[in-house]
Protein backbone atom coordinates (compact mmCIF):
# COMPACT_ATOMS: atom_id res chain seq x y z
CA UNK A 1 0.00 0.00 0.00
CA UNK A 2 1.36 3.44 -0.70
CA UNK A 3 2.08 6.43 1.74
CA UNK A 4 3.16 4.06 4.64
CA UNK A 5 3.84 6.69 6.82
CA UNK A 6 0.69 9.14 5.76
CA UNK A 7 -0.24 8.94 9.72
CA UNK A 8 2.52 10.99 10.76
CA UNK A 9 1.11 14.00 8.34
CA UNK A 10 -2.52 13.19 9.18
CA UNK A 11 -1.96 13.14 12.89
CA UNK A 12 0.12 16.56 12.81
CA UNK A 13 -2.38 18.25 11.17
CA UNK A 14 -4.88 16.97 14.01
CA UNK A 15 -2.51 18.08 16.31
CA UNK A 16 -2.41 21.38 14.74
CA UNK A 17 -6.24 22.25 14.76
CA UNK A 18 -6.27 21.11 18.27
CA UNK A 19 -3.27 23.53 19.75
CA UNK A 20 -4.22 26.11 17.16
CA UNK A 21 -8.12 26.36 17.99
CA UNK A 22 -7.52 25.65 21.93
CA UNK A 23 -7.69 29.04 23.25
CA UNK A 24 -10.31 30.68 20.50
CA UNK A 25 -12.81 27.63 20.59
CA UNK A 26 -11.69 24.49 22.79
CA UNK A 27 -11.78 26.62 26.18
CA UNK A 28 -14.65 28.57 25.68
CA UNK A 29 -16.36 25.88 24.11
CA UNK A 30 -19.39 26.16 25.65
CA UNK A 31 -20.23 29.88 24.28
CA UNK A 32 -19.43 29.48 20.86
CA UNK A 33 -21.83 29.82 18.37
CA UNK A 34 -23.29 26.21 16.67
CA UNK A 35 -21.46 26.84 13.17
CA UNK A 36 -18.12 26.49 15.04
CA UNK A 37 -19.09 23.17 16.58
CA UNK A 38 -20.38 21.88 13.34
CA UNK A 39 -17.69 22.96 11.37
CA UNK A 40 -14.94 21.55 14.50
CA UNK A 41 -17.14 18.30 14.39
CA UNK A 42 -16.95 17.61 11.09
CA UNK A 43 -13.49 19.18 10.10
CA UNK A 44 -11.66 16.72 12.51
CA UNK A 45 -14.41 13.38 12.21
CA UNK A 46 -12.98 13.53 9.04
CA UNK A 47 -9.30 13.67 9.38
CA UNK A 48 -9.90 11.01 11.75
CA UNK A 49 -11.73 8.98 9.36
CA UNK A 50 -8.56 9.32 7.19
CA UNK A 51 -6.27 8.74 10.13
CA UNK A 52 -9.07 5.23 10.77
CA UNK A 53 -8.83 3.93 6.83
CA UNK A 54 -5.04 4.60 6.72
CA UNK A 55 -4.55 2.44 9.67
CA UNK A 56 -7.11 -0.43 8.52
CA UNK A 57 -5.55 -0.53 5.09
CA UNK A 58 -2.33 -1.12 5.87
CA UNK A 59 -3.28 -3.40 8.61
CA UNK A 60 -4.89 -5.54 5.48
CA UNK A 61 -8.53 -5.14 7.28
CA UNK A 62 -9.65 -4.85 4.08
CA UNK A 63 -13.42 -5.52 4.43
CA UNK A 64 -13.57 -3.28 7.91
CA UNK A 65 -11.76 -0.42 5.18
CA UNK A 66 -14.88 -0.73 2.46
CA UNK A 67 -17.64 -0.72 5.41
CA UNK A 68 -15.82 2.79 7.11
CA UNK A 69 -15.28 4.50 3.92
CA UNK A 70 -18.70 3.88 3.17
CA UNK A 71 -19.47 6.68 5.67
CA UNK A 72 -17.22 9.55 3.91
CA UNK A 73 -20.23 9.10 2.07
CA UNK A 74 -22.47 10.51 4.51
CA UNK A 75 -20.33 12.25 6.38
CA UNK A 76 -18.95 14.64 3.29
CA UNK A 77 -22.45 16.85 2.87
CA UNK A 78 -21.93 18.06 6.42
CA UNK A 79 -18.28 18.87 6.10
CA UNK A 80 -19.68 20.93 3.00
CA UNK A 81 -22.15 22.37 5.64
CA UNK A 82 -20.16 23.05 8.55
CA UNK A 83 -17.54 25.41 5.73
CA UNK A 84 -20.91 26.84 4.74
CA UNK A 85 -22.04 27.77 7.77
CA UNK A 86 -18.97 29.78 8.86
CA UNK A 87 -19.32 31.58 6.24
CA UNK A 88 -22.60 32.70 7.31
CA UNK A 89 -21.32 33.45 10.54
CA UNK A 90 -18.36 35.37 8.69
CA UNK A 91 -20.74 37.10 6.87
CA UNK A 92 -23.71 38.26 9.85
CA UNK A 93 -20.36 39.72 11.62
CA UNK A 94 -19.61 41.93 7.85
CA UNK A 95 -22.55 44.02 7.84
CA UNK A 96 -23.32 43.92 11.53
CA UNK A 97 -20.22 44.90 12.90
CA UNK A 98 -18.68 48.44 12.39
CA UNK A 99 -15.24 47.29 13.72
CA UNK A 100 -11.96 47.82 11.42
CA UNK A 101 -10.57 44.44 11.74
CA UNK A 102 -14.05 42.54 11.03
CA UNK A 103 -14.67 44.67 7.72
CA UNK A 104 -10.84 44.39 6.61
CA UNK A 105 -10.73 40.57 7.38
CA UNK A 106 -14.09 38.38 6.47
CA UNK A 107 -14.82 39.00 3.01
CA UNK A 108 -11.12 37.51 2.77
CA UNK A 109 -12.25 34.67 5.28
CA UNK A 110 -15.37 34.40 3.46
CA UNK A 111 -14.00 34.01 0.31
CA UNK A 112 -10.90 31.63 1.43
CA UNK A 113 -14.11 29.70 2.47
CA UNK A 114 -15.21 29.13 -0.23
CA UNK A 115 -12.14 27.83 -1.90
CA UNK A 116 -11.60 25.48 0.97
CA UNK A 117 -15.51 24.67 -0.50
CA UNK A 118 -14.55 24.12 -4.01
CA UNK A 119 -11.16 21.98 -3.02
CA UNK A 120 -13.01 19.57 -1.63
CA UNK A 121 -15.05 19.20 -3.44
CA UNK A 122 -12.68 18.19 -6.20
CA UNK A 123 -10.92 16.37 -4.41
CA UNK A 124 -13.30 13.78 -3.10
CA UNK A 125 -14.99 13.52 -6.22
CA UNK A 126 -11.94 12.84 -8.12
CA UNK A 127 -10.91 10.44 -5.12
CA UNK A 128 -14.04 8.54 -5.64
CA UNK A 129 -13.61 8.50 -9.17
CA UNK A 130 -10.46 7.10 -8.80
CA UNK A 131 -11.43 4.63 -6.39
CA UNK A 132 -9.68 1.55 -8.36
CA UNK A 133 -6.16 2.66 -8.51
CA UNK A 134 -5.04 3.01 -4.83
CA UNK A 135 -2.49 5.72 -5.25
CA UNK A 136 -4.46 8.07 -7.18
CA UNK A 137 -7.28 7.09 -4.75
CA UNK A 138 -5.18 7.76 -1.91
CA UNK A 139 -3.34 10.65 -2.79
CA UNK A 140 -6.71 12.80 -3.07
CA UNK A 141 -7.96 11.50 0.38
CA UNK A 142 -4.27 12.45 1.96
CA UNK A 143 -4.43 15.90 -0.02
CA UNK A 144 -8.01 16.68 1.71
CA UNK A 145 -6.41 17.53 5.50
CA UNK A 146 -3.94 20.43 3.49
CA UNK A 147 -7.00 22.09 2.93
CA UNK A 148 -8.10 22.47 6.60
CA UNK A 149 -3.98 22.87 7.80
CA UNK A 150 -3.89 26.68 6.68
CA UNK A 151 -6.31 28.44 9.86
CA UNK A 152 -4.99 26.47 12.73
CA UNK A 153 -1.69 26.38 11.90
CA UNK A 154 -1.57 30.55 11.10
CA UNK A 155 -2.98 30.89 14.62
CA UNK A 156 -0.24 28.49 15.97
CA UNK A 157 2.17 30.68 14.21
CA UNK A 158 0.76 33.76 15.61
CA UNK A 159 0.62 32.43 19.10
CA UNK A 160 3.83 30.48 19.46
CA UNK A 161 6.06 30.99 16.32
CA UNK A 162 5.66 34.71 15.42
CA UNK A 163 9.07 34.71 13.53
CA UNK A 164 7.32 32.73 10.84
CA UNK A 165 5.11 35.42 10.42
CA UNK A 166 8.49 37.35 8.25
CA UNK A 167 6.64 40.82 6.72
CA UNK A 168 6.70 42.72 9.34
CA UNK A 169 3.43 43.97 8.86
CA UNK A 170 0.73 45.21 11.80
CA UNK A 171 -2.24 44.09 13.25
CA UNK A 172 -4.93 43.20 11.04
CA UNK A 173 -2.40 42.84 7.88
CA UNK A 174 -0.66 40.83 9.56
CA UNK A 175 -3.13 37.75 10.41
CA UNK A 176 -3.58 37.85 6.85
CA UNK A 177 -0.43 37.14 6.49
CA UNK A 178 0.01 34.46 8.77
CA UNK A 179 -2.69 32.45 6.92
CA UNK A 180 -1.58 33.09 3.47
CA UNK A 181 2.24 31.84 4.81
CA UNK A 182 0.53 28.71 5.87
CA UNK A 183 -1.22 28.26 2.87
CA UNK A 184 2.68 28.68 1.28
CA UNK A 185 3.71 25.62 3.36
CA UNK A 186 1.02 23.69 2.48
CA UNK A 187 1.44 24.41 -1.27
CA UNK A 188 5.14 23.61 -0.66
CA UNK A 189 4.83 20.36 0.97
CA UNK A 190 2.26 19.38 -1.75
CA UNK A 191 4.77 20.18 -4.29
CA UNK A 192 7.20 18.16 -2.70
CA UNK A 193 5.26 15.07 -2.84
CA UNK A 194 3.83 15.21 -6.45
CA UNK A 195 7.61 15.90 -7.18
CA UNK A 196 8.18 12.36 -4.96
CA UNK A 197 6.88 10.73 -7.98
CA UNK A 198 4.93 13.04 -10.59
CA UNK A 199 3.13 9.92 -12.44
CA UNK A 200 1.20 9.06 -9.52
CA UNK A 201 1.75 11.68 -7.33
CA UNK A 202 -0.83 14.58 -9.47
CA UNK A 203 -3.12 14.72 -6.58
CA UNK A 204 -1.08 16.61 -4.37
CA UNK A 205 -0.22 18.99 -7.70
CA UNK A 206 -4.05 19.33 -7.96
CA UNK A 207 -3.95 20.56 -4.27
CA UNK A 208 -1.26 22.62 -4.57
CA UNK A 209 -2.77 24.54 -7.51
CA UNK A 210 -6.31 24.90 -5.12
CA UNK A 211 -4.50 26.23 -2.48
CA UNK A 212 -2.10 28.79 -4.37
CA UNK A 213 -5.46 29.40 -5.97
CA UNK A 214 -7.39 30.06 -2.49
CA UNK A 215 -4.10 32.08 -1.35
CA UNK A 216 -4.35 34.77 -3.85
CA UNK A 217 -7.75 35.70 -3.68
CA UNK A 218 -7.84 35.19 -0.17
CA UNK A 219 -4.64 37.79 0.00
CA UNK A 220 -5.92 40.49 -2.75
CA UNK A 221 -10.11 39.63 -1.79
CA UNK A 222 -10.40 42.47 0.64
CA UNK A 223 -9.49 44.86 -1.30
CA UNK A 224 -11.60 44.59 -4.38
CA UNK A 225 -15.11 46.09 -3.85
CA UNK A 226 -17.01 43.67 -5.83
CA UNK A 227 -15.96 40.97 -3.61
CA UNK A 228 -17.04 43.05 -0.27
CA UNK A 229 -20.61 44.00 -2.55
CA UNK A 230 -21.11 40.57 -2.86
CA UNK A 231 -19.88 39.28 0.58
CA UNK A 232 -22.78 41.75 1.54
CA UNK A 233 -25.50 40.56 -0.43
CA UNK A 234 -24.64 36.76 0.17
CA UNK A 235 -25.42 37.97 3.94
CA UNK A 236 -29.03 38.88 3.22
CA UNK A 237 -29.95 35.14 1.95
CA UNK A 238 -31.41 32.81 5.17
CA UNK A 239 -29.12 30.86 6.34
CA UNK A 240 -31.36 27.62 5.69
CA UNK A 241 -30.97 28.39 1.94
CA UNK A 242 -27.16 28.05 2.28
CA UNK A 243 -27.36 25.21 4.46
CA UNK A 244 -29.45 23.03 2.31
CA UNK A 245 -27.72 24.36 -0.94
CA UNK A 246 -24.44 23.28 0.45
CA UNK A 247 -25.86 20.09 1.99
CA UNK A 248 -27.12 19.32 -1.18
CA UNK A 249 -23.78 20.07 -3.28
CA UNK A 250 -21.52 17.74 -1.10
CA UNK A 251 -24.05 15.14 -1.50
CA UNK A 252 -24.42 15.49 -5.11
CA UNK A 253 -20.62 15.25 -5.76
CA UNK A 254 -20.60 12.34 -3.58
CA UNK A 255 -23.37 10.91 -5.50
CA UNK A 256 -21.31 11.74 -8.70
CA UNK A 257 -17.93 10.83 -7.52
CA UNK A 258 -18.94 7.28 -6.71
CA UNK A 259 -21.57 6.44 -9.84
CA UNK A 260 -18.68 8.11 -12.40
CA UNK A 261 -16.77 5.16 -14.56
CA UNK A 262 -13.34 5.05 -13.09
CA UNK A 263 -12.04 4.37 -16.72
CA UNK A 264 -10.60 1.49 -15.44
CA UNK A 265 -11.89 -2.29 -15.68
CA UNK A 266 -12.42 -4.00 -12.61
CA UNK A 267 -9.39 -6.57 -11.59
CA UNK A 268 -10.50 -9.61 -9.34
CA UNK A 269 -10.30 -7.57 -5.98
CA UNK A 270 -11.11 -4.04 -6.10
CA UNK A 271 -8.97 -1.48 -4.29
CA UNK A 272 -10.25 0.13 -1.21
CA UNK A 273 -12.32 2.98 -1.27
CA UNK A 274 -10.75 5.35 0.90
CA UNK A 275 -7.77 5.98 2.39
């Protein structure tokens, strides 16, 4: 099985969202608002999930593998959800709050949002299209948990490593910044491994083009008035409407993913279906 020691990587970036979100959501968790425990939920139920198939594949628990990744099935839409609804809370906080920082900062959240949105989506789906060849297969699952490692790990810069946090820039420039580094190492390290072996290894290119993608806009978002316009009007839909919609996108992609030929005729044992 490829990416023996994918563990390590998935556990760190556990680790990260644990230290990183410990003081802002893990302490207080009693008062935060429900999008941040959906969106915690979810966000780490599936990086455990990877963490769960990773260890039951190479173990050779092949059967206990199929019946587990059966639930990324249901457990995708509400990933999609929990991303959706912090953007709703992102965007109440736009046009109700009059503070500096809040109208600088979440149309870029916002809209780094709903990259994280569209990387996942394409991911999974071309993971479950690629369910029959266990690298490419793999390789999208293992890409998934880059996508979630940029907004812990800037806070864990900001709290504990501020020298990684280089331009010198002030306070709110400056958490910008510290996301849009992460993002950087992220995009790195995914370079590193499709370099590891480029015939197999294009999912973690894919990722690394997402997330150079989602670091751009994120970094040159709040400054472009269209984007705040519309950051504004996508604040006046009900938040049911973005809920479903959203609930309904991850499960149609799902749905999609795992129906779509894999182009590939199946051997006498399939491979498993996730990673």
């Amino acid at each position: 099985m490829p990416y023996r020691h994918a563990n390590y990587f998935v556990g760190f970036v556990l680790l990260t969202i644990v230290i990183g979100f410990w003081g802002s959501y893990f302490v207080p968790i009693a008062e935060v608002p429900l999008a941040f425990h959906v969106h915690a939920f979810t966000a780490m139920a599936w990086v455990i999930l990877l963490m769960f198939q990773h260890w039951s594949i190479h173990g050779r628990r092949n059967a206990l593998h199929k019946k587990v990744g059966m639930l990324s099935l249901a457990l995708f839409p509400f990933l999609i959800v929990g991303f959706v609804m912090i953007i709703n809370v992102a965007a109440a906080r736009f046009v109700s709050s009059d503070s500096a920082t809040t109208q600088f900062l979440t149309p870029s959240f916002g809209l780094s949002m709903v990259f994280a949105i569209v990387a996942y989506l394409m991911l999974f789906y071309l993971a479950l299209r690629n369910r029959r060849s266990v690298r490419l297969h793999a390789g999208y699952m293992l890409a998934t948990p880059l996508v979630l490692f940029e907004s812990p790990f800037s806070r864990v810069m900001l709290d504990h490593l501020p020298f990684l946090v280089f331009t010198g820039t002030g306070f709110p420039q400056r958490i910008l910044d510290a996301i849009v580094i992460s993002m950087a190492m992220a995009a790195v390290f995914a370079l590193a491994m499709y370099l590891r072996d480029r015939k197999t290894g294009v999912p973690f290119l894919v990722a690394a083009g997402l997330i150079v993608l989602q670091a751009v806009t994120m970094y040159v978002g709040t400054s472009i008035e269209w984007v705040r316009s519309g950051f504004a009007a996508y604040a006046a839909i009900p938040d049911w409407i973005t809920i479903v919609a959203g609930f309904a996108l991850g499960a149609a992609v799902a749905w999609m993913g795992w129906t779509a030929p894999s182009g590939r005729k199946p051997g006498p044992a399939l491979a498993p279906m996730t990673t």
